[in-house]
Every structure is written in structure tokens, then in C-alpha cells.
C-alpha atoms as a PDB file:
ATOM      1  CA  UNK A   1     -11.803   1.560 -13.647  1.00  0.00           C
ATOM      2  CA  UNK A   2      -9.869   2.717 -10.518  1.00  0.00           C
ATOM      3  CA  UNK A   3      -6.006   2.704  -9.824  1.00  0.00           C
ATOM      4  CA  UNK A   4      -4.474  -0.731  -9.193  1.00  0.00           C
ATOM      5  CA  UNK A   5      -1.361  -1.203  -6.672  1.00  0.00           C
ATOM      6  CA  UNK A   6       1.171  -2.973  -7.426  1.00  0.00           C
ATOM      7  CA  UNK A   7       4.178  -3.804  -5.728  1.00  0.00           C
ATOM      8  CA  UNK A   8       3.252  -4.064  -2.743  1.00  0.00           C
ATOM      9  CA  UNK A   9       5.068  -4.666  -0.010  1.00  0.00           C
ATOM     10  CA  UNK A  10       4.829  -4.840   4.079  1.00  0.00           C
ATOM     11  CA  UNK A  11       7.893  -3.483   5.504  1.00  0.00           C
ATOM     12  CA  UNK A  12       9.181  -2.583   9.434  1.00  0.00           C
ATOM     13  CA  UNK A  13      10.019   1.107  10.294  1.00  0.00           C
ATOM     14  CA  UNK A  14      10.654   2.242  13.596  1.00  0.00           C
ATOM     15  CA  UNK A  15       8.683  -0.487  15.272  1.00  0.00           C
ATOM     16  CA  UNK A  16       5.715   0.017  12.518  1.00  0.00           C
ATOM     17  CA  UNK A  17       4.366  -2.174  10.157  1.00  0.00           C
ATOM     18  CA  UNK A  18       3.901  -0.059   6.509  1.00  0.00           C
ATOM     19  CA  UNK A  19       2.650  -0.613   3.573  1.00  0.00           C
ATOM     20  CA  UNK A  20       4.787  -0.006   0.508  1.00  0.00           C
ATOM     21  CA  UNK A  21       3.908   0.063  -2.804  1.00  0.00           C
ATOM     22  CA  UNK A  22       3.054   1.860  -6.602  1.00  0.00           C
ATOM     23  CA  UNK A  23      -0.210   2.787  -8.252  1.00  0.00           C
ATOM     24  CA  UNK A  24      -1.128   2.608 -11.461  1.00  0.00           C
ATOM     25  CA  UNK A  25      -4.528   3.765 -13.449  1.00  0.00           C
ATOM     26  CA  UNK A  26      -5.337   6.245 -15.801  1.00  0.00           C
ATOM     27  CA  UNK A  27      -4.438  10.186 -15.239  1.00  0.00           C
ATOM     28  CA  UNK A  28      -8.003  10.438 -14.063  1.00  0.00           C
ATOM     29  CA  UNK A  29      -7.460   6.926 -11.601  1.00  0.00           C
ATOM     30  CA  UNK A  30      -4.747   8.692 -10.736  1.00  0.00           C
ATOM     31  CA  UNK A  31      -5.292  11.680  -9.596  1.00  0.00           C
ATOM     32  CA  UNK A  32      -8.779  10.276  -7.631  1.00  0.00           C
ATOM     33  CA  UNK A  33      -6.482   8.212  -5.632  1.00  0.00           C
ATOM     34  CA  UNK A  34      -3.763  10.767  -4.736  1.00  0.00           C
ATOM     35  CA  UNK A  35      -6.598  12.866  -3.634  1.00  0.00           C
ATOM     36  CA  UNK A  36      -8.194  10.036  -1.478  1.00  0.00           C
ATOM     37  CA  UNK A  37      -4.693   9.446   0.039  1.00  0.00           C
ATOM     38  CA  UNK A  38      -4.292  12.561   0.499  1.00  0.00           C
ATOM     39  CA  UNK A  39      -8.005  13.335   2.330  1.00  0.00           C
ATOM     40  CA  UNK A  40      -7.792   9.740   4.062  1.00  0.00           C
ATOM     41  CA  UNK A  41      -3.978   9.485   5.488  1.00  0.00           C
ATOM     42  CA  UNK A  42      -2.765  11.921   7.620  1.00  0.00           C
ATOM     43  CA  UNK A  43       0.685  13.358   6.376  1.00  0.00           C
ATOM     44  CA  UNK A  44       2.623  12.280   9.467  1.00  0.00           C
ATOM     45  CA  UNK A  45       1.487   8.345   8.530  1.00  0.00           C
ATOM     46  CA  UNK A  46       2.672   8.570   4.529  1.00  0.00           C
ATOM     47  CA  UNK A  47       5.237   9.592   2.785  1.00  0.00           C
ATOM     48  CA  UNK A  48       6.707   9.226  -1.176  1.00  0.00           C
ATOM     49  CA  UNK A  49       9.640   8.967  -2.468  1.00  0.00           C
ATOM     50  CA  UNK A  50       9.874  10.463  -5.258  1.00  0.00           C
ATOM     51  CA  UNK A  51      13.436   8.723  -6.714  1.00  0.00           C
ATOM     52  CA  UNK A  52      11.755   5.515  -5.945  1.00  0.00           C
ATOM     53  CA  UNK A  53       8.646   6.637  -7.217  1.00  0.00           C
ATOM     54  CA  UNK A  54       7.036   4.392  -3.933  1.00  0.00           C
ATOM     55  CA  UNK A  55       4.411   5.457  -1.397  1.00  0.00           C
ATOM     56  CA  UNK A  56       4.373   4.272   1.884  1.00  0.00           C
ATOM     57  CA  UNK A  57       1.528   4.104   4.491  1.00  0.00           C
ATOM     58  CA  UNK A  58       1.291   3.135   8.007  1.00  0.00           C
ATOM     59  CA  UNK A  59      -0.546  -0.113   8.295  1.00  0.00           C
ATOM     60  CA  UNK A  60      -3.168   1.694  10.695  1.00  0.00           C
ATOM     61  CA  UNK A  61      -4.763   2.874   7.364  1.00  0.00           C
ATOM     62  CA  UNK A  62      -5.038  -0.885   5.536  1.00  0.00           C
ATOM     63  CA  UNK A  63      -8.855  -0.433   5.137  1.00  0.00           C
ATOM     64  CA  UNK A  64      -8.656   3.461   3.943  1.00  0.00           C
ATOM     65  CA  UNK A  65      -6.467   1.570   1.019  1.00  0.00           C
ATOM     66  CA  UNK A  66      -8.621  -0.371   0.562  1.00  0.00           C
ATOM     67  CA  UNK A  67     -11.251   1.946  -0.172  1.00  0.00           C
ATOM     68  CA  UNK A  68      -9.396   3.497  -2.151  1.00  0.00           C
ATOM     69  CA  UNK A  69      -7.958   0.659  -4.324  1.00  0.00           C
ATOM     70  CA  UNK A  70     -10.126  -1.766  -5.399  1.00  0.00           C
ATOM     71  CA  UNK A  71      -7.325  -4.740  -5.157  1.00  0.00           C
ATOM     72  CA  UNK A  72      -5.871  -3.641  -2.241  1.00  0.00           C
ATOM     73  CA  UNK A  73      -6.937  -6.523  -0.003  1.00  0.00           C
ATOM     74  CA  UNK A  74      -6.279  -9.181  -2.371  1.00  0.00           C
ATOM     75  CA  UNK A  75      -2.636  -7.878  -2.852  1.00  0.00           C
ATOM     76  CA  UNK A  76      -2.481  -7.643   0.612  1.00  0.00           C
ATOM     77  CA  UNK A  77      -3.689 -11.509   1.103  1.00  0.00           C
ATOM     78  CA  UNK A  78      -0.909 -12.169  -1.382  1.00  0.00           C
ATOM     79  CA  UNK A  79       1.717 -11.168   0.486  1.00  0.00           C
ATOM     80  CA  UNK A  80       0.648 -12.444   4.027  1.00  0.00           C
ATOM     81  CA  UNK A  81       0.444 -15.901   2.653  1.00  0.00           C
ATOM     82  CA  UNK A  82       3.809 -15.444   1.025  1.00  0.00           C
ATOM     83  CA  UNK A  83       5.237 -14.082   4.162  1.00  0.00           C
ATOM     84  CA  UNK A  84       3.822 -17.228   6.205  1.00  0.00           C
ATOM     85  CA  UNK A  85       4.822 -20.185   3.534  1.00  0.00           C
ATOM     86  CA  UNK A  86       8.706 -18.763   4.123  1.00  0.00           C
ATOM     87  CA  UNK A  87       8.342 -18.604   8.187  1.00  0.00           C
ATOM     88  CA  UNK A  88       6.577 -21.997   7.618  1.00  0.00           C
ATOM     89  CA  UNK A  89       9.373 -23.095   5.861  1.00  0.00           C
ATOM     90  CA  UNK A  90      11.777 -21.812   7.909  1.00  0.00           C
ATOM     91  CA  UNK A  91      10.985 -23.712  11.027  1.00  0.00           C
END
């Protein structure tokens, strides 16, 4: 098993696209991803907040995440097609 994110979300920060978002896995799954984040993303492109208990990542690194979580890229799909049924829907 590796850790899962959830609650993810793509949001606009001084004209960047980043990824938002929790983990969640065992202490082991844990600790394996904050290490891969860690060794993968540069700390200039993430940051956590620790009240929020949220990480976010500059989109640049979408397929590091996804190496790192294993539904990543199907949370990310998610999302996308969620963004595009409301700008579909708002034309």
C-alpha cells in the first residue's frame, strides 16, 4: 500500500497553477512519501501549512506526484473534468 491524496485541489497563486491537497497512508506510507516530496520537489515549489494541515506543489511537478502517489492522476482527472462541466455550463 502507498499514501493516497485526497483533497485535492488545483488552485492559482501568483500566476501559477498548484496543486493542493492531503495524504493519507500508514506511518510507514507516510513517511516514504514525505521523503519522496521532499527528494523530488524543490523547497522553493512546495510548501505546508501546518494549521491547514495541506501541502501544496507547483503544477511543474504533476508527474513527480504521481510517482509518488499511486492515485494521483486519477484524482487529478477528477478534478479537470469537474472544472470543465462548470465552464461548460457556464457558457
Amino acid at each position: 500500500m502507498a499514501a493516497r491524496v485526497v483533497d485535492l485541489e488545483i488552485i492559482e497563486r501568483d500566476g501559477e497553477r498548484w496543486f493542493r491537497f492531503r495524504w493519507e497512508g500508514t506511518s510507514g506510507d507516510w513517511g516514504f512519501a514525505l521523503r519522496a516530496l521532499k527528494a523530488n520537489v524543490p523547497p522553493e515549489a512546495r510548501e505546508f501549512d501546518e494549521e491547514a494541515k495541506l501541502w501544496s506543489v507547483v503544477d511543474v511537478f504533476e508527474d513527480e506526484l504521481g510517482e509518488i502517489f499511486p492515485n494521483f492522476a486519477g484524482s487529478l482527472d477528477a478534478i479537470q473534468s469537474q472544472m470543465n462541466l462548470f465552464e461548460e455550463a457556464a457558457t
